[in-house]
Protein backbone atom coordinates (compact mmCIF):
# COMPACT_ATOMS: atom_id res chain seq x y z
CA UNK A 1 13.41 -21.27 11.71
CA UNK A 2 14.31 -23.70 14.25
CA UNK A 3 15.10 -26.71 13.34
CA UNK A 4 12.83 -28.63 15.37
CA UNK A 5 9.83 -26.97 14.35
CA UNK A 6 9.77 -28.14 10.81
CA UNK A 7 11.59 -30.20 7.89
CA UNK A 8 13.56 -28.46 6.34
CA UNK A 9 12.31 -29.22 3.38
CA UNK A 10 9.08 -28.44 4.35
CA UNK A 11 6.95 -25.19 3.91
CA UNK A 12 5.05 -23.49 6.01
CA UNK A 13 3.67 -20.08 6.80
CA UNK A 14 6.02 -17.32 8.04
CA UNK A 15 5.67 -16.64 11.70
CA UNK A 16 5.96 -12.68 13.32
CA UNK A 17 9.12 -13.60 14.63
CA UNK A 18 10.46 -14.64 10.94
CA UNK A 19 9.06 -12.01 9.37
CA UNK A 20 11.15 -9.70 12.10
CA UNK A 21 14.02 -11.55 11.07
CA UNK A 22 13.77 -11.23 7.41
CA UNK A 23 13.43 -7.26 8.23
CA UNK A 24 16.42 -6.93 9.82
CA UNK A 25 17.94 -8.89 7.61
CA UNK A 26 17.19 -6.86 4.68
CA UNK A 27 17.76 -3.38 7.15
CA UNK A 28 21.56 -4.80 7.57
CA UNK A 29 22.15 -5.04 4.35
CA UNK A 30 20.81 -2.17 3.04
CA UNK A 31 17.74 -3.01 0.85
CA UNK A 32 16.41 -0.63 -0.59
CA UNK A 33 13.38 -2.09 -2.45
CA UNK A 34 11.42 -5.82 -2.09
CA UNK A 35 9.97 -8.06 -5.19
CA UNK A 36 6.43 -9.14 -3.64
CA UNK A 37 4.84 -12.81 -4.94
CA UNK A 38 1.43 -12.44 -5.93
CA UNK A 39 0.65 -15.04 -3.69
CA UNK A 40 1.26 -13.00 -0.79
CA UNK A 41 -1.57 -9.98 -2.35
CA UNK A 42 -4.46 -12.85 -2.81
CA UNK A 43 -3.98 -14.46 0.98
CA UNK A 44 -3.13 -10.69 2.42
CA UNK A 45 -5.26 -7.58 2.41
CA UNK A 46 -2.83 -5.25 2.61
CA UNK A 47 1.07 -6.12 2.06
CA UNK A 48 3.20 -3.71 3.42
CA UNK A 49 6.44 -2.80 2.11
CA UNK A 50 8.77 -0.38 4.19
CA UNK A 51 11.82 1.30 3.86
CA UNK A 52 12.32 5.16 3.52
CA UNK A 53 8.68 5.38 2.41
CA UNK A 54 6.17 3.16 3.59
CA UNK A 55 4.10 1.28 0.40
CA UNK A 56 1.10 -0.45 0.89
CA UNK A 57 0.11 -3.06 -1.50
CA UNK A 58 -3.37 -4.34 -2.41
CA UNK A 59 -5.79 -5.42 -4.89
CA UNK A 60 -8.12 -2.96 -3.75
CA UNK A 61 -8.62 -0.36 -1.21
CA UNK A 62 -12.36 -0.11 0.03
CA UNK A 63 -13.59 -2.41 -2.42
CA UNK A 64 -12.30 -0.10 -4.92
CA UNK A 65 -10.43 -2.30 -7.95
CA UNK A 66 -7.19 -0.57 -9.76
CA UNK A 67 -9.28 -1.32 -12.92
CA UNK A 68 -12.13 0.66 -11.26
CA UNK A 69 -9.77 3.61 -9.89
CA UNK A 70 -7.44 3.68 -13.15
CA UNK A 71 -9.63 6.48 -14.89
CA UNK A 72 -9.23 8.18 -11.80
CA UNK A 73 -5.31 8.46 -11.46
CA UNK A 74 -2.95 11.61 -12.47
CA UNK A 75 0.14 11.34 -14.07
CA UNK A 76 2.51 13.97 -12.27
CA UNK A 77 6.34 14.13 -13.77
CA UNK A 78 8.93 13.94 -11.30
CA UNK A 79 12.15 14.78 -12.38
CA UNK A 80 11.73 13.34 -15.57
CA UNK A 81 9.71 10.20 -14.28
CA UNK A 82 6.13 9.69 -14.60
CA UNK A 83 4.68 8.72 -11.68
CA UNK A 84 0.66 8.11 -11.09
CA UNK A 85 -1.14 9.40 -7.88
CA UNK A 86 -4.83 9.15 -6.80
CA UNK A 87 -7.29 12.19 -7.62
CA UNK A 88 -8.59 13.81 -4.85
CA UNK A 89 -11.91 12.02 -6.06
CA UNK A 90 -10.28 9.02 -5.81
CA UNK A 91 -8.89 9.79 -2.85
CA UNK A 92 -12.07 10.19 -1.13
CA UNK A 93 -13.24 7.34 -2.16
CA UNK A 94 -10.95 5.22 -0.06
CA UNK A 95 -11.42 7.11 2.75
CA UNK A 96 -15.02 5.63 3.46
CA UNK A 97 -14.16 4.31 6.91
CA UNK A 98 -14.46 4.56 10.63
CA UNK A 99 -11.60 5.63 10.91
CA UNK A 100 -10.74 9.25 12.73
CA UNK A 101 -8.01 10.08 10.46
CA UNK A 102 -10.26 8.85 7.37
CA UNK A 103 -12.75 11.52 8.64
CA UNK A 104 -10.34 13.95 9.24
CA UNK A 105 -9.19 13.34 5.19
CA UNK A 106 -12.36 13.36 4.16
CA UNK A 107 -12.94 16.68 5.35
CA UNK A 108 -9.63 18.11 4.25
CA UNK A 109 -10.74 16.60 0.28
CA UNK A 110 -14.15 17.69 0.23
CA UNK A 111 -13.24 21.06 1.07
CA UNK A 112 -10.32 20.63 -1.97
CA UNK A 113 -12.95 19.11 -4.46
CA UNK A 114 -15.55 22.05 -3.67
CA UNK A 115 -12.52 24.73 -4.28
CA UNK A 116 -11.52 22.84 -7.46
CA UNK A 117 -15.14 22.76 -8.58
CA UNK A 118 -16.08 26.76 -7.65
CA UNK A 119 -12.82 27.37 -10.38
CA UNK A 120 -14.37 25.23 -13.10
C-alpha cells in the first residue's frame, strides 16, 4: 500500500494490484493452503483460492445452497481420507448456464445419468 494513499491505520478494500502482491507473496514462500474470512464469502460470489489445484469458494453455486446440495454429495475414500464430491445429479445442476463449457458438461452428465439409470 502506498503510503500516501491511506492511514495506516486505516482500512480499506484490497486493490488488484494488492491482491497480486499478496499472491506472490504467498508463491515465494511457499504456501501451500489459505484460511479465508467469512467476510470475504458474503461480499464475494465466488472466492478463489489457488495453488496446485484451483478451489473455488461460495455459498452457493447457481442458487444451489450446500444445505440444499448436501443430500446430494458422495463420500469417496482417498487414501484413507474421506473426501465429499458432487453427484453427477448435482453436478448438473450447477451447470444451468450460458456458458459453452456448461453445455458441453451438461451433455457429457446427462449421457452419464441415462447410463447409470439403464443399470438400475
Amino acid at each position: 500500500m502506498d503510503p500516501e494513499d491511506a492511514h495506516p491505520a486505516e482500512s480499506r478494500p484490497p486493490t488488484v494490484a494488492d491482491l497480486l502482491l499478496l499472491c506472490r507473496a504467498l508463491n515465494a514462500g511457499g504456501a501451500r493452503y489459505l484460511v479465508i474470512g467469512d467476510e470475504d464469502l458474503r461480499n464475494y460470489l465466488v472466492v478463489r483460492v489457488a495453488d496446485e489445484v484451483v478451489v473455488d469458494l461460495m455459498l452457493s453455486a447457481c442458487g444451489i445452497t450446500y444445505e440444499e446440495a448436501a443430500p446430494e454429495i458422495e463420500m469417496f475414500i482417498i487414501s484413507g481420507v474421506p473426501i465429499p464430491f458432487a453427484s453427477a445429479k448435482l453436478l448438473l445442476r450447477t451447470k444451468r448456464t450460458y456458458r459453452d463449457k456448461d453445455a458441453e458438461d451438461r451433455m457429457f452428465l446427462e449421457r452419464k445419468l441415462a447410463e447409470q439409470q439403464k443399470k438400475t
